[in-house]
PDB file of N, CA and C in Angstrom:
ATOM      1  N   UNK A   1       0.832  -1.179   0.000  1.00  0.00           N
ATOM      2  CA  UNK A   1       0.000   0.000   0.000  1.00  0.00           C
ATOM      3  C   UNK A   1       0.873   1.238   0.000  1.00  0.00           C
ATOM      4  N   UNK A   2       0.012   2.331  -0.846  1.00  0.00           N
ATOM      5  CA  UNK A   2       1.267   3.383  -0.908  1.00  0.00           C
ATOM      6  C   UNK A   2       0.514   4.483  -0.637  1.00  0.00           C
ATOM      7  N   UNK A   3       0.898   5.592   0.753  1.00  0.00           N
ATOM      8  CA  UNK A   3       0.123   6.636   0.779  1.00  0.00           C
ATOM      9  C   UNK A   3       1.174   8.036   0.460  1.00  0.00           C
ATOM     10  N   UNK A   4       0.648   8.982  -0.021  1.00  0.00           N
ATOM     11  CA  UNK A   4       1.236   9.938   0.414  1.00  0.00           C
ATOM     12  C   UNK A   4       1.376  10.649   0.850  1.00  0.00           C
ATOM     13  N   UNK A   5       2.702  11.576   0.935  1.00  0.00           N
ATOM     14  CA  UNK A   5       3.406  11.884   2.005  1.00  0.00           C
ATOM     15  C   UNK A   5       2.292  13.187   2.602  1.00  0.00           C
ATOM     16  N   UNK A   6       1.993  14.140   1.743  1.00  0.00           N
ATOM     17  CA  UNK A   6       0.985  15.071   1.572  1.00  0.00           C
ATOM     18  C   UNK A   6       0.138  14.598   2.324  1.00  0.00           C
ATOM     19  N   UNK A   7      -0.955  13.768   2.056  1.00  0.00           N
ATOM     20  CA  UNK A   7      -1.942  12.702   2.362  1.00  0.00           C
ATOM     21  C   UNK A   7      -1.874  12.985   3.821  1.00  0.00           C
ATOM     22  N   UNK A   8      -0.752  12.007   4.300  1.00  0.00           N
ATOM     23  CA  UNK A   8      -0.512  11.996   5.635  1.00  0.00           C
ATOM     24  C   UNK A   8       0.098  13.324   6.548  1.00  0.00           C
ATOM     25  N   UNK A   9       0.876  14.184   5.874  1.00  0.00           N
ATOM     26  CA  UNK A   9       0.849  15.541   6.523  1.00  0.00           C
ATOM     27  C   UNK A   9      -0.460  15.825   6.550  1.00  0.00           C
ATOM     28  N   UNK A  10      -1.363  15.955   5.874  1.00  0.00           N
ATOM     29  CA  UNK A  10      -2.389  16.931   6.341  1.00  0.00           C
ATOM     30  C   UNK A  10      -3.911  16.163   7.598  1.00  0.00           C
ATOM     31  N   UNK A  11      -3.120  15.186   7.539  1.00  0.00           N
ATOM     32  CA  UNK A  11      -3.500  14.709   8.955  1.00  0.00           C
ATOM     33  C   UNK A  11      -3.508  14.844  10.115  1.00  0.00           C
ATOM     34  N   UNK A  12      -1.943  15.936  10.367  1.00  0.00           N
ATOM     35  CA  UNK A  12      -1.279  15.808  12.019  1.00  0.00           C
ATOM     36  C   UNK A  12      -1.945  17.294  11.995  1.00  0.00           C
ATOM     37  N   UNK A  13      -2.588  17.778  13.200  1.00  0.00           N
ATOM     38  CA  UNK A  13      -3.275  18.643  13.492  1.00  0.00           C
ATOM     39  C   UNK A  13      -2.036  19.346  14.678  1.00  0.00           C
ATOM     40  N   UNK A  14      -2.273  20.936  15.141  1.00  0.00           N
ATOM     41  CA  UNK A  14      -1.389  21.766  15.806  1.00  0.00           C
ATOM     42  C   UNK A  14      -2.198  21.892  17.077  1.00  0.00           C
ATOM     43  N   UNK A  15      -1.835  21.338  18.371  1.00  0.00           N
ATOM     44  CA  UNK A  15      -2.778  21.188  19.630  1.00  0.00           C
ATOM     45  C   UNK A  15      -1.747  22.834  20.431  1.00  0.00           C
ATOM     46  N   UNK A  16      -0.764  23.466  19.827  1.00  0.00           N
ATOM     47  CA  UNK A  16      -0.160  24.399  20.759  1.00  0.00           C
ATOM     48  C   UNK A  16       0.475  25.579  19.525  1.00  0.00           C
ATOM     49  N   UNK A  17       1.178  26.657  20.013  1.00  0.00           N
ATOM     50  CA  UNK A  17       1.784  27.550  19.445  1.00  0.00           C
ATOM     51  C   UNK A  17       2.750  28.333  20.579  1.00  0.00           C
ATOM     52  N   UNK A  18       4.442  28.285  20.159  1.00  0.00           N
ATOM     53  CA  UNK A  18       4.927  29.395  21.076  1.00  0.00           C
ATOM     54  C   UNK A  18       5.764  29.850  20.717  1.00  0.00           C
ATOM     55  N   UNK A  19       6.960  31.009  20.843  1.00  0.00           N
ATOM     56  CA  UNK A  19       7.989  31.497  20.331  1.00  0.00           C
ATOM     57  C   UNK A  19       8.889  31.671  21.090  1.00  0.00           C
ATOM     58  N   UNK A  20      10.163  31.408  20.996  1.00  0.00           N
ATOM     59  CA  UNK A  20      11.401  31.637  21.405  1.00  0.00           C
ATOM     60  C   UNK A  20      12.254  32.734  20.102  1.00  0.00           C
ATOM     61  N   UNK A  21      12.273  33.908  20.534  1.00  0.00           N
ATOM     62  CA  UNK A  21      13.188  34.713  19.572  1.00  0.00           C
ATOM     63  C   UNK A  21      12.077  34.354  18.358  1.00  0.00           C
ATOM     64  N   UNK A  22      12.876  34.315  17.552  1.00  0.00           N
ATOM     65  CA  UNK A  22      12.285  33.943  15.768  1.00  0.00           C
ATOM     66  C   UNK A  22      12.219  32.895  15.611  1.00  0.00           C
ATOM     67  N   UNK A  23      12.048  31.914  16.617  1.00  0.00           N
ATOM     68  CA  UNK A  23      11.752  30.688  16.445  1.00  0.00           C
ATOM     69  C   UNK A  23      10.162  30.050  16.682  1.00  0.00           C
ATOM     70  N   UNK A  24       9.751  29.702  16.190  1.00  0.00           N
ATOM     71  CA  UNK A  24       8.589  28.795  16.012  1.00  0.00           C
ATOM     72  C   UNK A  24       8.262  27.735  16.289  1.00  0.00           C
ATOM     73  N   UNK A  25       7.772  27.451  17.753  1.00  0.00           N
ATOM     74  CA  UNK A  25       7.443  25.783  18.025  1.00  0.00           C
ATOM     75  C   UNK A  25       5.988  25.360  18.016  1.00  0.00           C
ATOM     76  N   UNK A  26       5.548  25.062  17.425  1.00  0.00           N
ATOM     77  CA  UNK A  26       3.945  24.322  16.883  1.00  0.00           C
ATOM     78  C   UNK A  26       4.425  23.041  17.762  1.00  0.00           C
ATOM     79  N   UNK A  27       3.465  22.725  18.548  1.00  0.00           N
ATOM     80  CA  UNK A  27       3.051  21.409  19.100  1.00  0.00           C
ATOM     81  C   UNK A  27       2.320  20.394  18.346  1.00  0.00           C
ATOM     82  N   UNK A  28       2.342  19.299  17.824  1.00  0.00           N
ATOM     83  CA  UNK A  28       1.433  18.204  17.364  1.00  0.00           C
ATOM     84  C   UNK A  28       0.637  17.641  18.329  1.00  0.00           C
ATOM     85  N   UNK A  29      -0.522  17.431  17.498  1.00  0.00           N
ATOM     86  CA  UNK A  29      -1.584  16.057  18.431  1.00  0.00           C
ATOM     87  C   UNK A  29      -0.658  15.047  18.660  1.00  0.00           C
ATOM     88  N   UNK A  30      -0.082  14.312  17.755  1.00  0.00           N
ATOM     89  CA  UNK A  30       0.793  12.986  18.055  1.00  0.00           C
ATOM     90  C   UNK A  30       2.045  13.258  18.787  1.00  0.00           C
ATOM     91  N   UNK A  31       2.305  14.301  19.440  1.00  0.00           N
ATOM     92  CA  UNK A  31       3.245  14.473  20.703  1.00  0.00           C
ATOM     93  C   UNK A  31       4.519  15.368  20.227  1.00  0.00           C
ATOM     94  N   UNK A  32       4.748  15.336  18.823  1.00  0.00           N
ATOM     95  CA  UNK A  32       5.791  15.786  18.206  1.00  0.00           C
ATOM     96  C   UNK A  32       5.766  17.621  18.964  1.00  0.00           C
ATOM     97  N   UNK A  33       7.041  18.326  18.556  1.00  0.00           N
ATOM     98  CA  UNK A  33       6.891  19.533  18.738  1.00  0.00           C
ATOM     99  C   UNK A  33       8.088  19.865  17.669  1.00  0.00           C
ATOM    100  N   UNK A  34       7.697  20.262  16.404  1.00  0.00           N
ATOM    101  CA  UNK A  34       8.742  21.099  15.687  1.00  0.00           C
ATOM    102  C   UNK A  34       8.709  22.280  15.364  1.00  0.00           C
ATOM    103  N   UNK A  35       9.863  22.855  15.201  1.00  0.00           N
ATOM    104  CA  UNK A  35      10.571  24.255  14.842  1.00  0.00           C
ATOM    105  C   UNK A  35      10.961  24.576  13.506  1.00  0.00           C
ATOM    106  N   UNK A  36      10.467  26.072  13.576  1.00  0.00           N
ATOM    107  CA  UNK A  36      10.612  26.673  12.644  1.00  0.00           C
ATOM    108  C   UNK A  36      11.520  28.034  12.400  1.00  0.00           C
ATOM    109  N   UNK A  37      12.349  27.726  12.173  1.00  0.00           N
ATOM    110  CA  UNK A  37      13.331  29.619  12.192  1.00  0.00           C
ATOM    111  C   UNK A  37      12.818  30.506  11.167  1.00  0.00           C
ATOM    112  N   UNK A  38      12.507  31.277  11.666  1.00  0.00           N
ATOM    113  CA  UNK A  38      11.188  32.594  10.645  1.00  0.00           C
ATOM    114  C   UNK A  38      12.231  33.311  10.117  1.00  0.00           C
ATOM    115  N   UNK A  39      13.427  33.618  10.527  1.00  0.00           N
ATOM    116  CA  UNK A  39      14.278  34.897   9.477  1.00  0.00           C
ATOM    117  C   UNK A  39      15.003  33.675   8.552  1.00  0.00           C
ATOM    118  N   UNK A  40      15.072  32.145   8.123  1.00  0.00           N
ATOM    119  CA  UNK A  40      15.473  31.492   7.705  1.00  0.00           C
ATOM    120  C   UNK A  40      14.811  30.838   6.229  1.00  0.00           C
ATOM    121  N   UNK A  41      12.961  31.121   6.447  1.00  0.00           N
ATOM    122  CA  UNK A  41      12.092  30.979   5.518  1.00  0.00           C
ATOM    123  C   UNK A  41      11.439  31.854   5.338  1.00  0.00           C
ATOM    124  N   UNK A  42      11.495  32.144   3.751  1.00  0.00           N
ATOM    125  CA  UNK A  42      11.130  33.670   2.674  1.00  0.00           C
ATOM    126  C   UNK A  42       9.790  33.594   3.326  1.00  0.00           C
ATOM    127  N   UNK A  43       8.891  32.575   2.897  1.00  0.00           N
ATOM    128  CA  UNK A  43       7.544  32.754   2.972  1.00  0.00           C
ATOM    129  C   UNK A  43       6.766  32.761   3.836  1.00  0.00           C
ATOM    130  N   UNK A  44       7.833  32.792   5.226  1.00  0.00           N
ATOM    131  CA  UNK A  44       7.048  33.021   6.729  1.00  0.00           C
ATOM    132  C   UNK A  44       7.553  34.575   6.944  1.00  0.00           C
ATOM    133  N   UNK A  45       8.009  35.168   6.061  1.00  0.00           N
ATOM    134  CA  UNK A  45       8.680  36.680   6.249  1.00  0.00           C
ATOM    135  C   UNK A  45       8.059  37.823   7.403  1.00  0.00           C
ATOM    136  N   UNK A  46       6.500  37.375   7.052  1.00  0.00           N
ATOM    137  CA  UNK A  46       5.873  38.430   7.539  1.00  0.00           C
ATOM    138  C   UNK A  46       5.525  37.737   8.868  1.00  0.00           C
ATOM    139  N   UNK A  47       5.663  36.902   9.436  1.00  0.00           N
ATOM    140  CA  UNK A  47       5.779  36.457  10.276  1.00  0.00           C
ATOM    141  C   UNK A  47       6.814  36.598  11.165  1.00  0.00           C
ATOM    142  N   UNK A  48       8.025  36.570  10.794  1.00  0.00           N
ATOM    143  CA  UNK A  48       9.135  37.311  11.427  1.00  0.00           C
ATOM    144  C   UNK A  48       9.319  38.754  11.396  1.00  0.00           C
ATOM    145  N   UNK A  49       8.440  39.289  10.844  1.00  0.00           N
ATOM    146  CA  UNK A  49       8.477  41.183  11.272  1.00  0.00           C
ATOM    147  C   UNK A  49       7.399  41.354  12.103  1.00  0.00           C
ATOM    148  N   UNK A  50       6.572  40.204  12.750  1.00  0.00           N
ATOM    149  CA  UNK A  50       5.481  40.398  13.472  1.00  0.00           C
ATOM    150  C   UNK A  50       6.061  40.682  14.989  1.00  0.00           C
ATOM    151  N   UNK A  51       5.483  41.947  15.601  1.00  0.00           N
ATOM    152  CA  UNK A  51       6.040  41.811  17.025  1.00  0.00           C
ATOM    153  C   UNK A  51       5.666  41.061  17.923  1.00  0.00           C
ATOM    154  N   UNK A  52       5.785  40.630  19.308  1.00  0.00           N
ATOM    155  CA  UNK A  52       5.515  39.432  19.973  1.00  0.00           C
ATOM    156  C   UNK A  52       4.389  39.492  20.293  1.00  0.00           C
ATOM    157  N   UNK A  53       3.725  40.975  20.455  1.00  0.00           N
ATOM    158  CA  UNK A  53       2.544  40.785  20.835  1.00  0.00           C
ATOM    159  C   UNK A  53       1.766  40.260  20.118  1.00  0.00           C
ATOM    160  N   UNK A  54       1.923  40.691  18.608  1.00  0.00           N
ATOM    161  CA  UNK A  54       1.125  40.053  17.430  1.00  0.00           C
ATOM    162  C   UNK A  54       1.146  38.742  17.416  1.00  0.00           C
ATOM    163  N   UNK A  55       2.314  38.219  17.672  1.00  0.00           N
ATOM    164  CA  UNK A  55       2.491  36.408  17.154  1.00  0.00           C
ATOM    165  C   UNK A  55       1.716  36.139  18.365  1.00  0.00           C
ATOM    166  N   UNK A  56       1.929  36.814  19.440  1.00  0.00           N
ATOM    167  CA  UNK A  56       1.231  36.253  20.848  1.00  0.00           C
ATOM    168  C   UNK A  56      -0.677  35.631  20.317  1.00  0.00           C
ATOM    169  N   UNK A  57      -1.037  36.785  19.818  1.00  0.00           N
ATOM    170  CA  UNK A  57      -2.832  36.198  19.380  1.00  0.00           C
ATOM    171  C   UNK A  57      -2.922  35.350  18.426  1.00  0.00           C
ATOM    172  N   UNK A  58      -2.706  33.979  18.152  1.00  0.00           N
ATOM    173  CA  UNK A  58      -2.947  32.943  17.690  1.00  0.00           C
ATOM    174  C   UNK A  58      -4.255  32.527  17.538  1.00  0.00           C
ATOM    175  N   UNK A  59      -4.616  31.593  16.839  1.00  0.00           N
ATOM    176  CA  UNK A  59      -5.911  30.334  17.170  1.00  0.00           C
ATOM    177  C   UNK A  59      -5.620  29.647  16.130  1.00  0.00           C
ATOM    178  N   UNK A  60      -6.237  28.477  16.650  1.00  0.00           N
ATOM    179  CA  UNK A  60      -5.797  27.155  15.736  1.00  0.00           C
ATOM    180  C   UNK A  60      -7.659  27.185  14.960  1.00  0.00           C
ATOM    181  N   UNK A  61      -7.087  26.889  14.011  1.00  0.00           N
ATOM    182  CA  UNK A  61      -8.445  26.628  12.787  1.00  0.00           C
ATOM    183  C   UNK A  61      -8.942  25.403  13.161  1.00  0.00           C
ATOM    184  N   UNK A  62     -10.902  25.236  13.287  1.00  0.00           N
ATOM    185  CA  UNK A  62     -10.840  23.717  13.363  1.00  0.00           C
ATOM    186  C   UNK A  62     -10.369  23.032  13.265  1.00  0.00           C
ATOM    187  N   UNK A  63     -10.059  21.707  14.152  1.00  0.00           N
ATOM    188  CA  UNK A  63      -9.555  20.413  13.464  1.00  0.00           C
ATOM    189  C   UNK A  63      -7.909  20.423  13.613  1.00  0.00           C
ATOM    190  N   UNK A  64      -7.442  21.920  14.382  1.00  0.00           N
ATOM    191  CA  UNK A  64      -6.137  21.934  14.235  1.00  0.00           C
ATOM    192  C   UNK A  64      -5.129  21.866  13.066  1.00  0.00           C
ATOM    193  N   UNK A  65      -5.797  22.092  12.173  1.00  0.00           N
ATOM    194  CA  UNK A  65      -4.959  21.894  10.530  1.00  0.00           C
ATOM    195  C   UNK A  65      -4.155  23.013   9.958  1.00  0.00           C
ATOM    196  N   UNK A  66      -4.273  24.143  10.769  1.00  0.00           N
ATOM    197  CA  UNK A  66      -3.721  25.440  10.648  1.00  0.00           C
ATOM    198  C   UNK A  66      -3.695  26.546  11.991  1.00  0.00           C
ATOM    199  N   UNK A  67      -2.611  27.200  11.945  1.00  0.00           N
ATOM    200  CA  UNK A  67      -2.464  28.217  12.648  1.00  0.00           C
ATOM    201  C   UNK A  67      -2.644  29.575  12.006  1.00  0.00           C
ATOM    202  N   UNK A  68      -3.729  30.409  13.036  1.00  0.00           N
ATOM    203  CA  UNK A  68      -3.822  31.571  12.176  1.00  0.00           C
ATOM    204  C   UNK A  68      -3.644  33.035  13.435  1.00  0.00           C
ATOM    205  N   UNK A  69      -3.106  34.188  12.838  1.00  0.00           N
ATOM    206  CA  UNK A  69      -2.477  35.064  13.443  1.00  0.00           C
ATOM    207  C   UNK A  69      -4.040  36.324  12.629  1.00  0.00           C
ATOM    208  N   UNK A  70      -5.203  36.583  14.063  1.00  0.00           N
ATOM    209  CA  UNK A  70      -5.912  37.707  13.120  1.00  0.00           C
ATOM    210  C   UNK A  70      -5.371  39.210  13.074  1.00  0.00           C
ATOM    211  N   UNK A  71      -4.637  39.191  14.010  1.00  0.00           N
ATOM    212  CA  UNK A  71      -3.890  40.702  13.938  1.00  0.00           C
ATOM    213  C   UNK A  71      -2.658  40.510  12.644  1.00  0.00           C
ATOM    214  N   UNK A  72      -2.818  39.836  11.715  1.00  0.00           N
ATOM    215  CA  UNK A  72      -1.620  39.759  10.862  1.00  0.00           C
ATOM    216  C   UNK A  72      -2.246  39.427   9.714  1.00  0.00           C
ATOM    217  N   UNK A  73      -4.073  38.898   9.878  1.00  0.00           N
ATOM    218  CA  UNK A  73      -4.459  38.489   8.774  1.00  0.00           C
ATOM    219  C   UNK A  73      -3.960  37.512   8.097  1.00  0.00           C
ATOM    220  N   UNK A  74      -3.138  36.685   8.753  1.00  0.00           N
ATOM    221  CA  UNK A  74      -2.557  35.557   7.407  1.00  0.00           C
ATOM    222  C   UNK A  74      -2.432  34.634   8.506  1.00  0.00           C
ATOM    223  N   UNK A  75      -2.176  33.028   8.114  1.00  0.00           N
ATOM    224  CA  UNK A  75      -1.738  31.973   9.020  1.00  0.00           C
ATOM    225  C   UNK A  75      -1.220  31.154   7.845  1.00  0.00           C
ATOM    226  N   UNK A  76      -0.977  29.147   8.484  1.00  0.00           N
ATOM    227  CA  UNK A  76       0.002  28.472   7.899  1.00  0.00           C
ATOM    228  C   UNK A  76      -0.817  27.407   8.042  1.00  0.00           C
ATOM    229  N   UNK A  77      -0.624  26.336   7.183  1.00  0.00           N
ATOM    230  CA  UNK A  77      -1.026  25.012   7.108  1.00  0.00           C
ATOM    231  C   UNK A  77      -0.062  24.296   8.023  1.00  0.00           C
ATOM    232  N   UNK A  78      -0.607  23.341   9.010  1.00  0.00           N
ATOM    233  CA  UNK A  78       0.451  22.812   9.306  1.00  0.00           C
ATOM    234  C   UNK A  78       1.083  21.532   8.381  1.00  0.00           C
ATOM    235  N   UNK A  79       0.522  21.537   7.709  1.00  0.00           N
ATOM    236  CA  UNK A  79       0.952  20.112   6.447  1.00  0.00           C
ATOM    237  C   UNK A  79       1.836  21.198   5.675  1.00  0.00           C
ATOM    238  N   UNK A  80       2.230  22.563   5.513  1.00  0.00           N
ATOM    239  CA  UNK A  80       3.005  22.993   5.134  1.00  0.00           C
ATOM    240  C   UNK A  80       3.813  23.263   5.738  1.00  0.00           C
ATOM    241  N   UNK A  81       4.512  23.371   6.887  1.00  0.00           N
ATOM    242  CA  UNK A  81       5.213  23.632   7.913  1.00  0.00           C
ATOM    243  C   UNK A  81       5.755  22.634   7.988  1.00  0.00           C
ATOM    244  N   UNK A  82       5.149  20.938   7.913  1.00  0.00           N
ATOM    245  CA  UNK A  82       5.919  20.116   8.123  1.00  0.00           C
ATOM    246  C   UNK A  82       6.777  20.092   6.823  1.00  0.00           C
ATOM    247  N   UNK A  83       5.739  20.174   5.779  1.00  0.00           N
ATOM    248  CA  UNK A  83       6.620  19.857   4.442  1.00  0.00           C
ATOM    249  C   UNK A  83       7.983  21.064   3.985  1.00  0.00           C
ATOM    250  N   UNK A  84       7.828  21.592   5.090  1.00  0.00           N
ATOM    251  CA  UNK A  84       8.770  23.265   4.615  1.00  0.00           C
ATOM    252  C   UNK A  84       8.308  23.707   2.977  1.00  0.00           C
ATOM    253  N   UNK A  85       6.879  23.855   2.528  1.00  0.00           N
ATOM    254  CA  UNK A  85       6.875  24.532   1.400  1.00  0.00           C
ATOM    255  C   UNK A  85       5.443  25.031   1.252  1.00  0.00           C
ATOM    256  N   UNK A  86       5.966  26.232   0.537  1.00  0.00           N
ATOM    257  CA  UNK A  86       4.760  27.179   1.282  1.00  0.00           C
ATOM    258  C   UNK A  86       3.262  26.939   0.244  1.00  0.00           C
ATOM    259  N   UNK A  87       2.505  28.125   0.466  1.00  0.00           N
ATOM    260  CA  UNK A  87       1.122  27.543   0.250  1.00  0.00           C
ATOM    261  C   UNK A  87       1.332  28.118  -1.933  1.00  0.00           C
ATOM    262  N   UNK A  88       0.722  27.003  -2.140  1.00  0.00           N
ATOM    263  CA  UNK A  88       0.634  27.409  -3.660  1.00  0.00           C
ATOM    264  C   UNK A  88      -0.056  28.382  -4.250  1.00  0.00           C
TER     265      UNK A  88
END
């Protein structure tokens, strides 16, 4: 059986959100916690000129499938975050 990789990223849902500096730690449902360096990826740009207070107001989109920032108007898939590539 062959699934893909896509497929299964857009499965793992974001149960947290926090920042260290320009760093980015999204929590997973399945226990994982990965990082993201924002002055390192173009297409989180505006995300790294966001001040802390801004990144501070988060909410996770139903279902946990995305993080969204309303004082910034924009958020992220987390099936793109894992895949490091941004939204088409």
């Amino acid at each position: 059986m062959h699934t893909s990789a896509s497929r299964v990223l857009d499965q793992v849902a974001a149960t947290g959100v926090r920042f260290e500096g320009d760093i980015l730690y999204v929590r997973l449902e399945d226990g994982r916690e990965i990082s993201v360096p924002l002055n390192k990826i173009e297409w989180l740009a505006w995300l790294a000129r966001a001040t802390p207070d801004q990144r501070a107001h988060w909410s996770l989109e139903p279902g946990g499938y995305a993080i969204y920032w309303e004082d910034l108007d924009d958020g992220v898939e987390v099936c793109h975050l894992l895949a490091m590539e941004p939204l088409a």
